[in-house]
C-alpha atoms as a PDB file:
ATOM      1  CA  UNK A   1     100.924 112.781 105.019  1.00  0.00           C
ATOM      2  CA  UNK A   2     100.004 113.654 101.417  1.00  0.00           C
ATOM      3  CA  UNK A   3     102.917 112.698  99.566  1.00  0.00           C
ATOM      4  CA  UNK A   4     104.441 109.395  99.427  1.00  0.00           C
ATOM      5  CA  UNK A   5     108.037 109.517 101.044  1.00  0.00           C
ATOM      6  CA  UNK A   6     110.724 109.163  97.888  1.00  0.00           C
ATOM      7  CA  UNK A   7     112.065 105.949  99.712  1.00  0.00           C
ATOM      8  CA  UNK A   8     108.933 104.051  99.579  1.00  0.00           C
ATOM      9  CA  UNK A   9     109.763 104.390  95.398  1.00  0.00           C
ATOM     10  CA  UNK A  10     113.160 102.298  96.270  1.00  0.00           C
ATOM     11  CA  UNK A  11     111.586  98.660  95.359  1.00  0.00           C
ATOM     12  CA  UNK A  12     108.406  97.016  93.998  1.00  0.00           C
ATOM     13  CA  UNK A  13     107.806  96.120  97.474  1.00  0.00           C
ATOM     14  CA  UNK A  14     109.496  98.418 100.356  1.00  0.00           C
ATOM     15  CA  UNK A  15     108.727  97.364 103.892  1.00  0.00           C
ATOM     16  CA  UNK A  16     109.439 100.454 106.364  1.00  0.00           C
ATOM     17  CA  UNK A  17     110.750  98.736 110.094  1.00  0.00           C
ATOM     18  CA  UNK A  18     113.118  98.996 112.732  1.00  0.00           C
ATOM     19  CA  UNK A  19     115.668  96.953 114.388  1.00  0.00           C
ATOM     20  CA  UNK A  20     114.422  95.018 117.250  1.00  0.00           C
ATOM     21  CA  UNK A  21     110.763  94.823 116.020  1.00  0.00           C
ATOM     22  CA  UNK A  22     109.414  91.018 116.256  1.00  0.00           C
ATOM     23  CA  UNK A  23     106.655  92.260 113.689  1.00  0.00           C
ATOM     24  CA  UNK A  24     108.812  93.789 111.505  1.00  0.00           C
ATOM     25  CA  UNK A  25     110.510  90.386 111.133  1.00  0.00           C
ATOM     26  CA  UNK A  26     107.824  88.579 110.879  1.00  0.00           C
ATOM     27  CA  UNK A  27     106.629  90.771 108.325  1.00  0.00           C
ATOM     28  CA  UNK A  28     110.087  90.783 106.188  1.00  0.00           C
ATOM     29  CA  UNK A  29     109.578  87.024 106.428  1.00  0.00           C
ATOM     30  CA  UNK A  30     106.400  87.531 103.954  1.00  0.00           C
ATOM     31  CA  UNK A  31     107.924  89.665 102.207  1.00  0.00           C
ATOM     32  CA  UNK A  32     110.837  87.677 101.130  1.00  0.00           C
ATOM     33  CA  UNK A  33     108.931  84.627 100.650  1.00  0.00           C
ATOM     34  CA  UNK A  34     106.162  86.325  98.278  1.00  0.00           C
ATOM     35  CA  UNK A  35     108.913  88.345  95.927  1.00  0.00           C
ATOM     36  CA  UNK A  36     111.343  85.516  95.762  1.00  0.00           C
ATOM     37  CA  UNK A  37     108.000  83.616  94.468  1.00  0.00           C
ATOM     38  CA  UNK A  38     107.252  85.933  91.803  1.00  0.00           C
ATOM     39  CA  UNK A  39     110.323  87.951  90.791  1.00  0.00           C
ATOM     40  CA  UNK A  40     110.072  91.025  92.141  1.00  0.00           C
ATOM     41  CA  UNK A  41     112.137  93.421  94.158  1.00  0.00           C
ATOM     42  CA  UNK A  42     112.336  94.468  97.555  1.00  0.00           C
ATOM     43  CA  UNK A  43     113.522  96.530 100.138  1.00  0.00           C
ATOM     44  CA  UNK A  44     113.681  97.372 103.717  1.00  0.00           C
ATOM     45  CA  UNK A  45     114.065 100.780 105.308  1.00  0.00           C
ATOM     46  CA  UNK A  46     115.200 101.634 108.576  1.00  0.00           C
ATOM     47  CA  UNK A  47     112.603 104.199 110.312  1.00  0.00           C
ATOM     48  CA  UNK A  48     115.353 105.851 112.790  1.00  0.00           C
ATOM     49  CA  UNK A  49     116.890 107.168 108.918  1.00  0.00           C
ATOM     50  CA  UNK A  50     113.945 108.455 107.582  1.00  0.00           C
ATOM     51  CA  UNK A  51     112.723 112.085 107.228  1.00  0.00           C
ATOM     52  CA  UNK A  52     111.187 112.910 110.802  1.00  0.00           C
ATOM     53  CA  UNK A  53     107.594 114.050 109.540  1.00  0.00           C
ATOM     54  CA  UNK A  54     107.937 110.056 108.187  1.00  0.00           C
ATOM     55  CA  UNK A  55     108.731 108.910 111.837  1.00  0.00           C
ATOM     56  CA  UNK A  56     106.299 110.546 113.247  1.00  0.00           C
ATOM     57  CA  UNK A  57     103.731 109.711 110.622  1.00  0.00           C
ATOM     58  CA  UNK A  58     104.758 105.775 110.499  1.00  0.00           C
ATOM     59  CA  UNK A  59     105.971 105.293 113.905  1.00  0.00           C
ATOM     60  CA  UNK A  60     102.822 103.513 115.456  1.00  0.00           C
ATOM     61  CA  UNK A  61     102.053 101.552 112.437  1.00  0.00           C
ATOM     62  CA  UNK A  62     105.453  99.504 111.389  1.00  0.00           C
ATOM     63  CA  UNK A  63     106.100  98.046 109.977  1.00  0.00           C
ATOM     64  CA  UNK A  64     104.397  99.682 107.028  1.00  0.00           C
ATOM     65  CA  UNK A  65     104.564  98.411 103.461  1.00  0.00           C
ATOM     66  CA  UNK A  66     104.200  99.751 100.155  1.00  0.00           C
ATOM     67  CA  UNK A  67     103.860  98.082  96.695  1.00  0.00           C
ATOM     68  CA  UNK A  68     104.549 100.329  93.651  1.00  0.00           C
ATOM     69  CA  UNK A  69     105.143 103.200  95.738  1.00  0.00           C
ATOM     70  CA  UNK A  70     102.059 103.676  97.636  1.00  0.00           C
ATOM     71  CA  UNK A  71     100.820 102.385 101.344  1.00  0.00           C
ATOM     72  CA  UNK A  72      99.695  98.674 101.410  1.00  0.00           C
ATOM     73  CA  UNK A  73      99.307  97.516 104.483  1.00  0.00           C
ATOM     74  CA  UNK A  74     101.102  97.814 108.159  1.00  0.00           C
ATOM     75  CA  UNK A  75     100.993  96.055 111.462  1.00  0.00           C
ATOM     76  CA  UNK A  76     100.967  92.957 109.650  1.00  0.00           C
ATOM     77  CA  UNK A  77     101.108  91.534 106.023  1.00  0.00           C
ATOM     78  CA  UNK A  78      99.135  89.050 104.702  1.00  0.00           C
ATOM     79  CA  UNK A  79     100.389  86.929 102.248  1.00  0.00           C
ATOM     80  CA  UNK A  80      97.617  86.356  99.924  1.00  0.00           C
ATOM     81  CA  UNK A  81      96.712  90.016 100.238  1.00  0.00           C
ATOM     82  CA  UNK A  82     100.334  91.125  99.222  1.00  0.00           C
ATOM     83  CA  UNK A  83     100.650  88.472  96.181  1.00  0.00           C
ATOM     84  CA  UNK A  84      96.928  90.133  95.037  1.00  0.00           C
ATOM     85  CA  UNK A  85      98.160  93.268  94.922  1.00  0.00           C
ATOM     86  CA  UNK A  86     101.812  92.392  93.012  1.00  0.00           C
ATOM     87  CA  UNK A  87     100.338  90.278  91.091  1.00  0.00           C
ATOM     88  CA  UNK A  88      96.706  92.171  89.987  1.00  0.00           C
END
């Protein structure tokens, strides 16, 4: 996909999951922990109400998360990896 999705634009931070998915919530866990810590703003997004070029583009890697609008990591999310990139 060569253009980033308008929703991943929503939040400093936007994690893209489903319901249901225990890496997805471990994942939001991070997230929440590492933008209460430094002020910044989040948000989650459902993948069964995205775009379906985005499902089928993101559905084997969620949950997938973006910082500033552009792909930062999926699977998993590493803490010190996420605060790096907010932070640098």
């Amino acid at each position: 996909m060569s253009e980033t999705p308008e929703w991943a634009g929503r939040a400093r931070v936007v994690m893209l999951g489903k319901p249901g998915c225990h890496l997805c919530e471990d994942a939001w866990t991070v997230v929440e922990r590492v933008t209460d810590q430094l002020g910044v703003s989040r948000a989650e997004v459902d993948l069964n109400g995205v775009a379906a070029a985005d499902r089928e583009e993101y559905w084997d890697k969620i949950p997938v998360t973006f910082v500033d609008g552009r792909q930062h990591d999926f699977w998993r999310v590493g803490e010190a990896r996420l605060r790096a990139a907010l932070e640098g």
